[in-house]
Protein backbone atom coordinates (compact mmCIF):
# COMPACT_ATOMS: atom_id res chain seq x y z
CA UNK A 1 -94.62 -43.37 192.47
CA UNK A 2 -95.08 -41.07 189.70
CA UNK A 3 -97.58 -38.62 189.34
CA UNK A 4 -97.94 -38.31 185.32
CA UNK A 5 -99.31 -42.14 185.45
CA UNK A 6 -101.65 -40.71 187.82
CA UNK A 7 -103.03 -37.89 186.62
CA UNK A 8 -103.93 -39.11 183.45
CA UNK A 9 -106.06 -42.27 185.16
CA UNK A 10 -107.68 -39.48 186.50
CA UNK A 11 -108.67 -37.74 183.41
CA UNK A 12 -110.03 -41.38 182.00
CA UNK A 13 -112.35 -41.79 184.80
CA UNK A 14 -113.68 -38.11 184.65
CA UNK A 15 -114.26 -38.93 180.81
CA UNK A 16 -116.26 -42.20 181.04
CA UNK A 17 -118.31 -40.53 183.99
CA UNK A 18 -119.55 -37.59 182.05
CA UNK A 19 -120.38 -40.51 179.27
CA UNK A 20 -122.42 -42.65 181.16
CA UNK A 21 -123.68 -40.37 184.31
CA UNK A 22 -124.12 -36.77 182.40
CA UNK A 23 -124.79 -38.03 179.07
CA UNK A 24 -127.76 -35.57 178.41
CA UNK A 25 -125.44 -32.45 179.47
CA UNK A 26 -122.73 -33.48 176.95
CA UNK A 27 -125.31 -33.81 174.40
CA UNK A 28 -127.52 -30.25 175.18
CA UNK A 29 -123.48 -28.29 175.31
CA UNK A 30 -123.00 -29.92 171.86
CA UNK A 31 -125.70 -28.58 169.92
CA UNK A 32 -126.20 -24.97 171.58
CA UNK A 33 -122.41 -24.72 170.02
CA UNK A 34 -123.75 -25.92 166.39
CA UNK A 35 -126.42 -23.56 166.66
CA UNK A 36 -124.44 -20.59 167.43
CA UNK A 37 -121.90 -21.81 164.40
CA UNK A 38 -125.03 -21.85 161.43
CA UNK A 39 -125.77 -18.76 163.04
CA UNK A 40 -122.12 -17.22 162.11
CA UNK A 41 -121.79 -18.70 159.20
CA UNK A 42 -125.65 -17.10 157.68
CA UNK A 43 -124.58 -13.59 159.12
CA UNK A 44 -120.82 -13.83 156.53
CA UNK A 45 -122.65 -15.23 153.96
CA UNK A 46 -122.56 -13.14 150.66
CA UNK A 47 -126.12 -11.64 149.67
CA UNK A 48 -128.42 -12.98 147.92
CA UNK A 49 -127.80 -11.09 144.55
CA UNK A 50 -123.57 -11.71 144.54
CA UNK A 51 -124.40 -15.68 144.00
CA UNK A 52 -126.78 -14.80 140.89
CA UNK A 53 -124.56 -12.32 139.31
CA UNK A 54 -122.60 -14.15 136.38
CA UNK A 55 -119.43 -15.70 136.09
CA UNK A 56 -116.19 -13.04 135.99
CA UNK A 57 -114.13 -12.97 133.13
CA UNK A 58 -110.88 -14.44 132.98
CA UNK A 59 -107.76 -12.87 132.84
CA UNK A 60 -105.12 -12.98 130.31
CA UNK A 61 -102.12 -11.63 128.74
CA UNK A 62 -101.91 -11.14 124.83
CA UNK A 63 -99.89 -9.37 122.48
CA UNK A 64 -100.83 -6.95 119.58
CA UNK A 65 -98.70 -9.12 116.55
CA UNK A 66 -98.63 -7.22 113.04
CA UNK A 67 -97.35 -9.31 110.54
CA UNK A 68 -94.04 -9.36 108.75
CA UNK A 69 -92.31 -9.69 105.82
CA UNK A 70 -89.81 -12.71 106.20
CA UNK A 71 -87.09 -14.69 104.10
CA UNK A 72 -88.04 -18.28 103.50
CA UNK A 73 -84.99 -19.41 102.70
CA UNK A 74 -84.54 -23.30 102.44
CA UNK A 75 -82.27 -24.37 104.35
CA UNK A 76 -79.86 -27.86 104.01
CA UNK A 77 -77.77 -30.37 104.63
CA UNK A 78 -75.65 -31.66 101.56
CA UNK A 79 -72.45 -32.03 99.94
CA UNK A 80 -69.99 -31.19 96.80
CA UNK A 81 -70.04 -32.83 93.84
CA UNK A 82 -67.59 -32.68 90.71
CA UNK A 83 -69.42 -31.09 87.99
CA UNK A 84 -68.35 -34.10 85.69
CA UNK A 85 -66.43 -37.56 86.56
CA UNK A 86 -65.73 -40.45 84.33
CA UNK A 87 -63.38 -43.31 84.02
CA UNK A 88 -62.35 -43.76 80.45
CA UNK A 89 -61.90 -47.43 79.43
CA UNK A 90 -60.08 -49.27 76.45
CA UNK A 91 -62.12 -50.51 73.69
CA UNK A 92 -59.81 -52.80 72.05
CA UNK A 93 -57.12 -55.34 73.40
CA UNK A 94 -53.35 -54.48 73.16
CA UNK A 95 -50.89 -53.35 75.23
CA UNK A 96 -50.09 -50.44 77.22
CA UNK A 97 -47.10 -48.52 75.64
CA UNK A 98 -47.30 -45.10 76.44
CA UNK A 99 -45.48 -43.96 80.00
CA UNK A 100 -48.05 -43.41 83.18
CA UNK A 101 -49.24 -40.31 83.96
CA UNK A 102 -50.16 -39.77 87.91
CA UNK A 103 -53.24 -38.71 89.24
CA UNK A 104 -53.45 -35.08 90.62
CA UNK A 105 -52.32 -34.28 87.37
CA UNK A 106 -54.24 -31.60 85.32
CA UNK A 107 -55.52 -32.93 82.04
CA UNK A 108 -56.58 -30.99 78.92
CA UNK A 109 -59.40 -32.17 76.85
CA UNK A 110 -57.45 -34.53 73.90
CA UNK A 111 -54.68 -35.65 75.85
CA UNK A 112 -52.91 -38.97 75.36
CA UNK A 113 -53.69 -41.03 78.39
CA UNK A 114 -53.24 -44.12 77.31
CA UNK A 115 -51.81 -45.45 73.92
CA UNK A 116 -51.45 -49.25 72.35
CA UNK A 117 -49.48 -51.25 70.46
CA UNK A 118 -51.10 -51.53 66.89
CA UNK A 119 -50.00 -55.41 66.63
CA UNK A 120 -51.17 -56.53 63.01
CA UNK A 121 -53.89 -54.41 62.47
CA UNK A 122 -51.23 -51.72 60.48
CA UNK A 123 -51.79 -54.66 57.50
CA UNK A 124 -55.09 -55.27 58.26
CA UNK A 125 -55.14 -51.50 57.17
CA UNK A 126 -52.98 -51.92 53.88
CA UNK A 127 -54.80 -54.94 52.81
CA UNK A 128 -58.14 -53.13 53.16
CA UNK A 129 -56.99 -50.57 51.09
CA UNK A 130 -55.95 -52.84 48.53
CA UNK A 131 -59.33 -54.08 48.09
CA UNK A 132 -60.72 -50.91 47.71
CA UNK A 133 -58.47 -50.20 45.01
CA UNK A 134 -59.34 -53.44 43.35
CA UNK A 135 -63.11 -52.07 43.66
CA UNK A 136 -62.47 -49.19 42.14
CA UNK A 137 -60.41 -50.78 39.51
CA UNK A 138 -63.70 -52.81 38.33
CA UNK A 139 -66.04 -49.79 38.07
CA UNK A 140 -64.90 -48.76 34.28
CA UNK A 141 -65.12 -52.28 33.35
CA UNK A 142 -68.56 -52.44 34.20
CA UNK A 143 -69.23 -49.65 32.95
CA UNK A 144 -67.64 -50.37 29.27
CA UNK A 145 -69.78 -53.27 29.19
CA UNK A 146 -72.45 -51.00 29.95
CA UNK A 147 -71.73 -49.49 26.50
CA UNK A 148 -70.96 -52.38 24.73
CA UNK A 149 -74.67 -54.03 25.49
CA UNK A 150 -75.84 -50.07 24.70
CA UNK A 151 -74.11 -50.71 21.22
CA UNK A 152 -75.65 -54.16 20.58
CA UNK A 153 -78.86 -53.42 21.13
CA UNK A 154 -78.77 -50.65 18.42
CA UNK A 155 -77.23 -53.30 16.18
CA UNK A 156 -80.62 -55.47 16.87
CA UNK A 157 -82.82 -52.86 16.68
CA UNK A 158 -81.59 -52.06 13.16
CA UNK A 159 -81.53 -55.37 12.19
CA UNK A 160 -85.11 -56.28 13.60
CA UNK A 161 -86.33 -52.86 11.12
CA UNK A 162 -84.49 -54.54 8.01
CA UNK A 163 -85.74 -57.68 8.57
CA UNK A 164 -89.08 -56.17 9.22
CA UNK A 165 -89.21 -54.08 5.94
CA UNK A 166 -87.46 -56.88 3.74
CA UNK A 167 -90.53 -59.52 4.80
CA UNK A 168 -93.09 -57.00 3.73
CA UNK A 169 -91.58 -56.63 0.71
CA UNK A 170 -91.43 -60.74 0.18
CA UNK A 171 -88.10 -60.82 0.05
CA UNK A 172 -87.01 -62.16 3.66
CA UNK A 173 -88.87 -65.25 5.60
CA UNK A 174 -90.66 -65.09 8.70
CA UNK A 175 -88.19 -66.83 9.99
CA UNK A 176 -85.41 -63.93 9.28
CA UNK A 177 -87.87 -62.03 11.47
CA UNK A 178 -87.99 -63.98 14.21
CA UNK A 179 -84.18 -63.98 14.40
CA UNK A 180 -83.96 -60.41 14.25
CA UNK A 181 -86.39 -60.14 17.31
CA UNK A 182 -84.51 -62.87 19.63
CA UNK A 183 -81.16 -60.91 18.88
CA UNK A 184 -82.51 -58.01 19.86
CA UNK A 185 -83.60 -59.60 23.18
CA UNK A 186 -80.78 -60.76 23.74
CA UNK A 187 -79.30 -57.39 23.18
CA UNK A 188 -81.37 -55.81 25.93
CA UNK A 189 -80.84 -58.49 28.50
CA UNK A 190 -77.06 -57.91 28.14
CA UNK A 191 -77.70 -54.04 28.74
CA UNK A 192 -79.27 -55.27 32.37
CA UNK A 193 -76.65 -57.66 32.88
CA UNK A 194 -74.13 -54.65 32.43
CA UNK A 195 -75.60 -52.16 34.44
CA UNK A 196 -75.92 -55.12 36.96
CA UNK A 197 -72.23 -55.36 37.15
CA UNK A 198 -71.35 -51.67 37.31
CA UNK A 199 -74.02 -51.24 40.46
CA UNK A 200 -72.07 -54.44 41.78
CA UNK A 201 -68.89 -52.88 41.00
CA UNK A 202 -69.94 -49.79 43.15
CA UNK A 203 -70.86 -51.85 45.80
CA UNK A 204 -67.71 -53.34 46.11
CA UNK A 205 -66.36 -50.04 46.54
CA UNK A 206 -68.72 -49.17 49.29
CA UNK A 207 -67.80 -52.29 51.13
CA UNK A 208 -64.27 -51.54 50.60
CA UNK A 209 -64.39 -48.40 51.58
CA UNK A 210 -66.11 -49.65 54.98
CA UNK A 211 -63.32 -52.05 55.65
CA UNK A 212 -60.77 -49.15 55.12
CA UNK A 213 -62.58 -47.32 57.50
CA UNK A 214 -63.12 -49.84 59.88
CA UNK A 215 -59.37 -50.78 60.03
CA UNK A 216 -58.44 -46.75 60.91
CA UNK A 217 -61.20 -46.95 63.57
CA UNK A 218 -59.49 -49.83 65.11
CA UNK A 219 -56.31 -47.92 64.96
CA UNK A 220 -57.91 -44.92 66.32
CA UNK A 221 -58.83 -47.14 69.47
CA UNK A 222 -55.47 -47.50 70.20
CA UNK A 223 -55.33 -44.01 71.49
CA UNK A 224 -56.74 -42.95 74.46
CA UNK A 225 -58.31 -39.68 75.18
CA UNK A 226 -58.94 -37.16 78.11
CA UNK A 227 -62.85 -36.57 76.80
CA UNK A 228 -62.53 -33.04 79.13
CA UNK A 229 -60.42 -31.40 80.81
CA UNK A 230 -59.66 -32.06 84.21
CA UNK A 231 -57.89 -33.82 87.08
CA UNK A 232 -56.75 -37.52 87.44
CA UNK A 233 -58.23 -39.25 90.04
CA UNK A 234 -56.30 -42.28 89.34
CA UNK A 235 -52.83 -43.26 87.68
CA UNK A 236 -53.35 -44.40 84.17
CA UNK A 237 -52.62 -48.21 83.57
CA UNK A 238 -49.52 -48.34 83.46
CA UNK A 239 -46.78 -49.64 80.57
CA UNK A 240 -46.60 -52.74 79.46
CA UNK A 241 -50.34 -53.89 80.75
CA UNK A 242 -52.48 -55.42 78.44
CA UNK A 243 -55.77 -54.23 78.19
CA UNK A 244 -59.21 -55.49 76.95
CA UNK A 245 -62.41 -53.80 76.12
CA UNK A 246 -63.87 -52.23 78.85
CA UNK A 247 -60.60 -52.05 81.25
CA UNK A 248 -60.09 -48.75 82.35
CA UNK A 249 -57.30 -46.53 81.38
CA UNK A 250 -57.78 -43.62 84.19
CA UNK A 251 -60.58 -41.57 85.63
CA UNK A 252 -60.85 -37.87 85.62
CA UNK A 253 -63.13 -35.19 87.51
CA UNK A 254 -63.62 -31.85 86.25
CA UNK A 255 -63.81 -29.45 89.01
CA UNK A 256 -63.20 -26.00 87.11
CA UNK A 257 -67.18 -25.97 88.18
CA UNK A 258 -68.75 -27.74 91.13
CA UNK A 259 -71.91 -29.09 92.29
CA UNK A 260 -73.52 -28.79 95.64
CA UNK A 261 -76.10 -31.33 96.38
CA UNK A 262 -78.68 -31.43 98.88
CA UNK A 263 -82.22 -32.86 99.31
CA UNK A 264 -85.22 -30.97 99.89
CA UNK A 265 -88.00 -32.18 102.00
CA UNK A 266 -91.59 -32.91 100.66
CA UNK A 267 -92.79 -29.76 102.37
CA UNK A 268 -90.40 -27.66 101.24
CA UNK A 269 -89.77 -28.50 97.26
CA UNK A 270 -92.70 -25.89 96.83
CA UNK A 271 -90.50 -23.09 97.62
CA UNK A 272 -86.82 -24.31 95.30
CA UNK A 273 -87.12 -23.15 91.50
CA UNK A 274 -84.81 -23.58 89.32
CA UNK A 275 -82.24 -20.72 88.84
CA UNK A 276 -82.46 -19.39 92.29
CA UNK A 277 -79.94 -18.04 94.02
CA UNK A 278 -78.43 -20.41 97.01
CA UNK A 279 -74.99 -19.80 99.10
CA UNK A 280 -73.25 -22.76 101.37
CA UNK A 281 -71.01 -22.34 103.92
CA UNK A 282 -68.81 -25.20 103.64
CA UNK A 283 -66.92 -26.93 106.79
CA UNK A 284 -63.69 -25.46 105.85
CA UNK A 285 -65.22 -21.68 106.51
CA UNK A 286 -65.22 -21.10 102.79
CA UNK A 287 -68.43 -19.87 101.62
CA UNK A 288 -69.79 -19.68 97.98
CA UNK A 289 -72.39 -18.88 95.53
CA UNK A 290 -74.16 -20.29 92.81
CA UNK A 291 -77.58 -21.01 91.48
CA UNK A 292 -79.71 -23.90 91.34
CA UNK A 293 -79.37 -25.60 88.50
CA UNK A 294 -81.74 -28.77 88.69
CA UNK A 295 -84.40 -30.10 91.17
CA UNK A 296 -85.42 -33.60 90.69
CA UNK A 297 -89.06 -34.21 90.45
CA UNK A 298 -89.30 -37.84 91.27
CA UNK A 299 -89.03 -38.50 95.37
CA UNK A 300 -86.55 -40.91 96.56
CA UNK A 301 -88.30 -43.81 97.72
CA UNK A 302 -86.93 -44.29 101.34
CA UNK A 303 -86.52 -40.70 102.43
CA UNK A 304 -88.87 -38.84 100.26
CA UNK A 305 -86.87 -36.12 99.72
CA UNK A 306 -86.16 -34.68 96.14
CA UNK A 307 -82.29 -34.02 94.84
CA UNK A 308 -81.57 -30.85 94.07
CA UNK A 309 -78.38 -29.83 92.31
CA UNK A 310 -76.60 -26.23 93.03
CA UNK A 311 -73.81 -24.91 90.38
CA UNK A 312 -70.54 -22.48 91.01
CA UNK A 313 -67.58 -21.59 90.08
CA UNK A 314 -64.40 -23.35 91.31
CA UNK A 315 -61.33 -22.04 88.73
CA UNK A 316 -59.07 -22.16 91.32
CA UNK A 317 -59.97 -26.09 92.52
CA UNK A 318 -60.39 -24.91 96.17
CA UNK A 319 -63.09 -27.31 96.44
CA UNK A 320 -62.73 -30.92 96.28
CA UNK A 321 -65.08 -33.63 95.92
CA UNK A 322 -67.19 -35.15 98.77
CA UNK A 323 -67.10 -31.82 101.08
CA UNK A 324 -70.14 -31.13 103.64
CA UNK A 325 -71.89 -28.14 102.59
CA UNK A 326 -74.48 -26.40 104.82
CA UNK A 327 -77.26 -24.89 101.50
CA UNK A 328 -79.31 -22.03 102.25
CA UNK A 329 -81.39 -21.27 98.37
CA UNK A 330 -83.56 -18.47 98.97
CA UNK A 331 -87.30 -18.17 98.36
CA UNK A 332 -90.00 -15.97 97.96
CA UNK A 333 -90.33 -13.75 101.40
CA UNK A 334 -93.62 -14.57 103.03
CA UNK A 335 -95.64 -12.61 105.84
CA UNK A 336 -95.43 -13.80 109.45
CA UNK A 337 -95.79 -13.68 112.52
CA UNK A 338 -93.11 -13.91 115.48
CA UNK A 339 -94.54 -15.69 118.30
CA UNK A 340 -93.38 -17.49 121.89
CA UNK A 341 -93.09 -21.40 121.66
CA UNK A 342 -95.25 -21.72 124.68
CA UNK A 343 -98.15 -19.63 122.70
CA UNK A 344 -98.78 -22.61 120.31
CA UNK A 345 -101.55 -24.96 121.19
CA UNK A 346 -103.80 -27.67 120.24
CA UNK A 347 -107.61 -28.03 119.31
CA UNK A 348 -109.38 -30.81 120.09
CA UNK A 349 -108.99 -32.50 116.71
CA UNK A 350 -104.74 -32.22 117.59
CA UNK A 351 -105.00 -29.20 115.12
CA UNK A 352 -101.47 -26.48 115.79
CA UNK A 353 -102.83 -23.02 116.11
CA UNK A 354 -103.13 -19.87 118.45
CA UNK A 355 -105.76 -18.55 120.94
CA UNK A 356 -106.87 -15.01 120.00
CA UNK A 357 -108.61 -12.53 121.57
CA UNK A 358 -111.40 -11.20 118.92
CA UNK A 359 -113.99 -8.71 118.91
CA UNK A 360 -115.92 -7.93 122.20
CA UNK A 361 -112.64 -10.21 123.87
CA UNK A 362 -114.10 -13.27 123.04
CA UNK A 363 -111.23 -15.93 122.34
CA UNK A 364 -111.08 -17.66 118.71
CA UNK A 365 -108.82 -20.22 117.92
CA UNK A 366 -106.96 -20.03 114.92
CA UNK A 367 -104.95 -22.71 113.10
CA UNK A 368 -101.04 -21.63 112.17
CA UNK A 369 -98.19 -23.40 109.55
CA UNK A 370 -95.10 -23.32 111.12
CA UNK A 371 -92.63 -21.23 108.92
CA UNK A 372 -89.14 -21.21 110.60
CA UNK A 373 -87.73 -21.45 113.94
CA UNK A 374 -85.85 -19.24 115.88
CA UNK A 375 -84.03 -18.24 119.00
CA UNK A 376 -86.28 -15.97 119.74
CA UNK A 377 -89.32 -17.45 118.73
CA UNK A 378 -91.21 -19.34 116.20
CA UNK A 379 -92.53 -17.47 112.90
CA UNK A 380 -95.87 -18.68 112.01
CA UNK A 381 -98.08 -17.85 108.77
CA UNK A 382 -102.08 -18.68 107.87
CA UNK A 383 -102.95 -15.71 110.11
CA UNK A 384 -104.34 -11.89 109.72
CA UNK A 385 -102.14 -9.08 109.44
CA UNK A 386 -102.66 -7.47 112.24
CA UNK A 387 -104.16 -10.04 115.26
CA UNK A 388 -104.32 -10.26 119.27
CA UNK A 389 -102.31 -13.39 120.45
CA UNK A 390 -103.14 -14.90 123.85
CA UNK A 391 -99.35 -15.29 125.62
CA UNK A 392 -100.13 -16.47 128.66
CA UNK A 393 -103.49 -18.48 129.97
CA UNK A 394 -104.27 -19.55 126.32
CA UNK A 395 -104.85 -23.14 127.77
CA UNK A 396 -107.35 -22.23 130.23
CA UNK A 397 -109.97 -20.87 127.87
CA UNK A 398 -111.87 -22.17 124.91
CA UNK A 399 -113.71 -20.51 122.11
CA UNK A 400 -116.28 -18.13 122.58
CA UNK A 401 -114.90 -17.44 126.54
CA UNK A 402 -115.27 -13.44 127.24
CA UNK A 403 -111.71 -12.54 128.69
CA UNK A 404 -110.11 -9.74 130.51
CA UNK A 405 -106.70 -8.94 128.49
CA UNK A 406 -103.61 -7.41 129.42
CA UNK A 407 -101.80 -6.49 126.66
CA UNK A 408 -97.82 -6.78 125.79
CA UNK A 409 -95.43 -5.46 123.29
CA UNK A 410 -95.37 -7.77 120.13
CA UNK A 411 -91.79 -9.93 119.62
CA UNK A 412 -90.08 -8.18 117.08
């Protein structure tokens, strides 16, 4: 048999006896011990005058944070851009009869890309010119008639006076008169008809002259061009093709001076101007220098963002079109202040600021614009020059709380 079993049947049946035989002793040992436990507890109690003494401050660390004169350079994300680019098209038909050139070449401004055949329009020339010959042929005709309706009219006008003078007299009819009169009509319309021809005669010159033109135009077209100097991005079309208007004949880039182009954010166009200074670094290691040359002032739609366009120099062509650039333009320098991430908080309208400790250490909250951000910390503006920021417990008091600082060295 074993004992444990034993021993603790024991302890059962001592238990339910001093429940239902000595019930009144259990219950007189029970409260004699509460007694003597309120007893303790009034003689640690804290006096009377520590529990109506006020609340103690609360502790926290801050920093003394003078402000600072920063760059506010912008800083982007962008890309070259050749400073000019065009594909130059025919803008006749004929075809191709000049040798190709190959792109990569280097083009001066007036070179022969592409030339045509001149088909027919060598007579269309030579006839053109014929008729402005004939024009010009027909001008002292006119104008000999001119004179000959000049001389006419004199002849009527004298004979209108004679016939005038002799009917006074009585010795010509009314008749004679009347003659006299309608010749010299006559005489005066063939003066407008005249001068009518020559102005038609000079007009035929004009239009002559126009078709003359026209026809060395057309020839003109035949040639094509390098509008700038520059490099081929494409072959020109090669011999033998025919072209039409509008097909092209080779493109060219100039990139004796590149652009960089980048896009600004909304928040940030306040601070680009145009003819700053900006830098890129581009993914090559190369870094250059220019200055900004245009900044759009219409938003794209999707991205609201603005283009902005930065120009330098590239007279050796180390830079090609389509390279990732990294843009820095600088900016006005602007005071700040360098603070810990973990400083920044929220009011309770969502509001960034800091918590600061103010005169007579009472905390103020104070809103903050985020300027730049750092390894080693955040630089924030919209605050005094010289302020006390709350480090450490700034989320644990509210305005107007009386605190107990510790102070720090500023960032710097």
């Amino acid at each position: 048999m074993k004992i444990i079993p034993v021993i603790t049947a024991l302890i059962v049946l001592a238990g339910l006896y001093m429940v239902v035989f000595e019930r009144d002793t259990v219950v007189g040992f029970a409260q004699s011990n509460d007694a003597e436990a309120t007893v303790v507890t009034q003689e640690n109690a804290p006096p009377a005058d520590a529990a109506q003494a006020g609340p103690q401050r609360v502790g926290v660390v801050a920093m003394h944070s003078v402000a600072q004169t920063v760059d506010s350079a912008v800083v982007l994300r962008g890309r070259t851009e050749a400073a000019r680019q065009v594909t130059v098209a025919s803008e006749t038909s004929g075809l191709v009869i000049s040798e190709p050139r190959r792109k990569g070449a280097f083009i001066n401004a007036g070179e022969v890309l592409c030339k045509l055949d001149t088909g027919t329009r060598d007579a269309s020339l030579a006839e053109a010119r014929a008729r402005l010959a004939e024009a010009q042929g027909r001008v002292p005709e006119a104008q000999a008639g001119v004179l000959e309706a000049n001389a006419r009219v004199r002849e009527a006008e004298i004979n209108l006076n004679a016939a005038q003078s002799l009917s006074e007299g009585g010795f010509a009819s009314e008749t004679r008169v009347v003659s006299a009169q309608a010749a010299m009509e006559a005489a005066t319309a063939g003066v407008q008809r005249a001068n009518s021809a020559v102005a038609s005669a000079e007009a035929g010159i004009q239009s002559a002259q126009a078709a003359v033109a026209s026809a060395e135009r057309e020839i003109d077209k035949l040639t094509i061009t390098a509008p700038f100097s520059g490099l081929l991005e494409t072959d020109t079309a090669e011999l033998g093709a025919l072209m039409q208007p509008g097909t092209p004949c080779a493109t060219i880039i100039q990139l004796n001076e590149i652009k960089l182009v980048g896009f600004v954010p909304e928040a940030d166009v306040a601070k680009v101007n145009v003819g700053a200074m900006a830098g890129a670094r581009l993914t090559s290691g190369a870094q250059v220098q220019g200055r900004v040359t245009f900044l759009s002032r219409s938003a794209d739609e999707l991205t609201r963002t603005f283009r902005v366009e930065v120009t330098v120099a590239n007279d050796d062509l180390a830079i090609s079109d389509g390279q990732t650039a990294e843009i820095l333009i600088a900016s006005e320098g602007r005071t700040a202040h360098l603070v810990a991430q973990s400083s920044l908080t929220l009011d309770d309208d969502g509001v960034l600021g800091v918590r600061t400790v103010s005169d007579g250490n009472i905390v103020k909250f104070m809103p903050v614009t985020l300027l730049r951000d750092t390894a080693e910390g955040v630089w924030v503006t919209d605050l005094p020059d010289t302020v006390d920021i709350i480090t450490i417990g700034q989320e644990f008091v509210v305005d107007g709380v009386e605190v107990a600082p510790t102070f720090t060295d500023a960032k710097g």
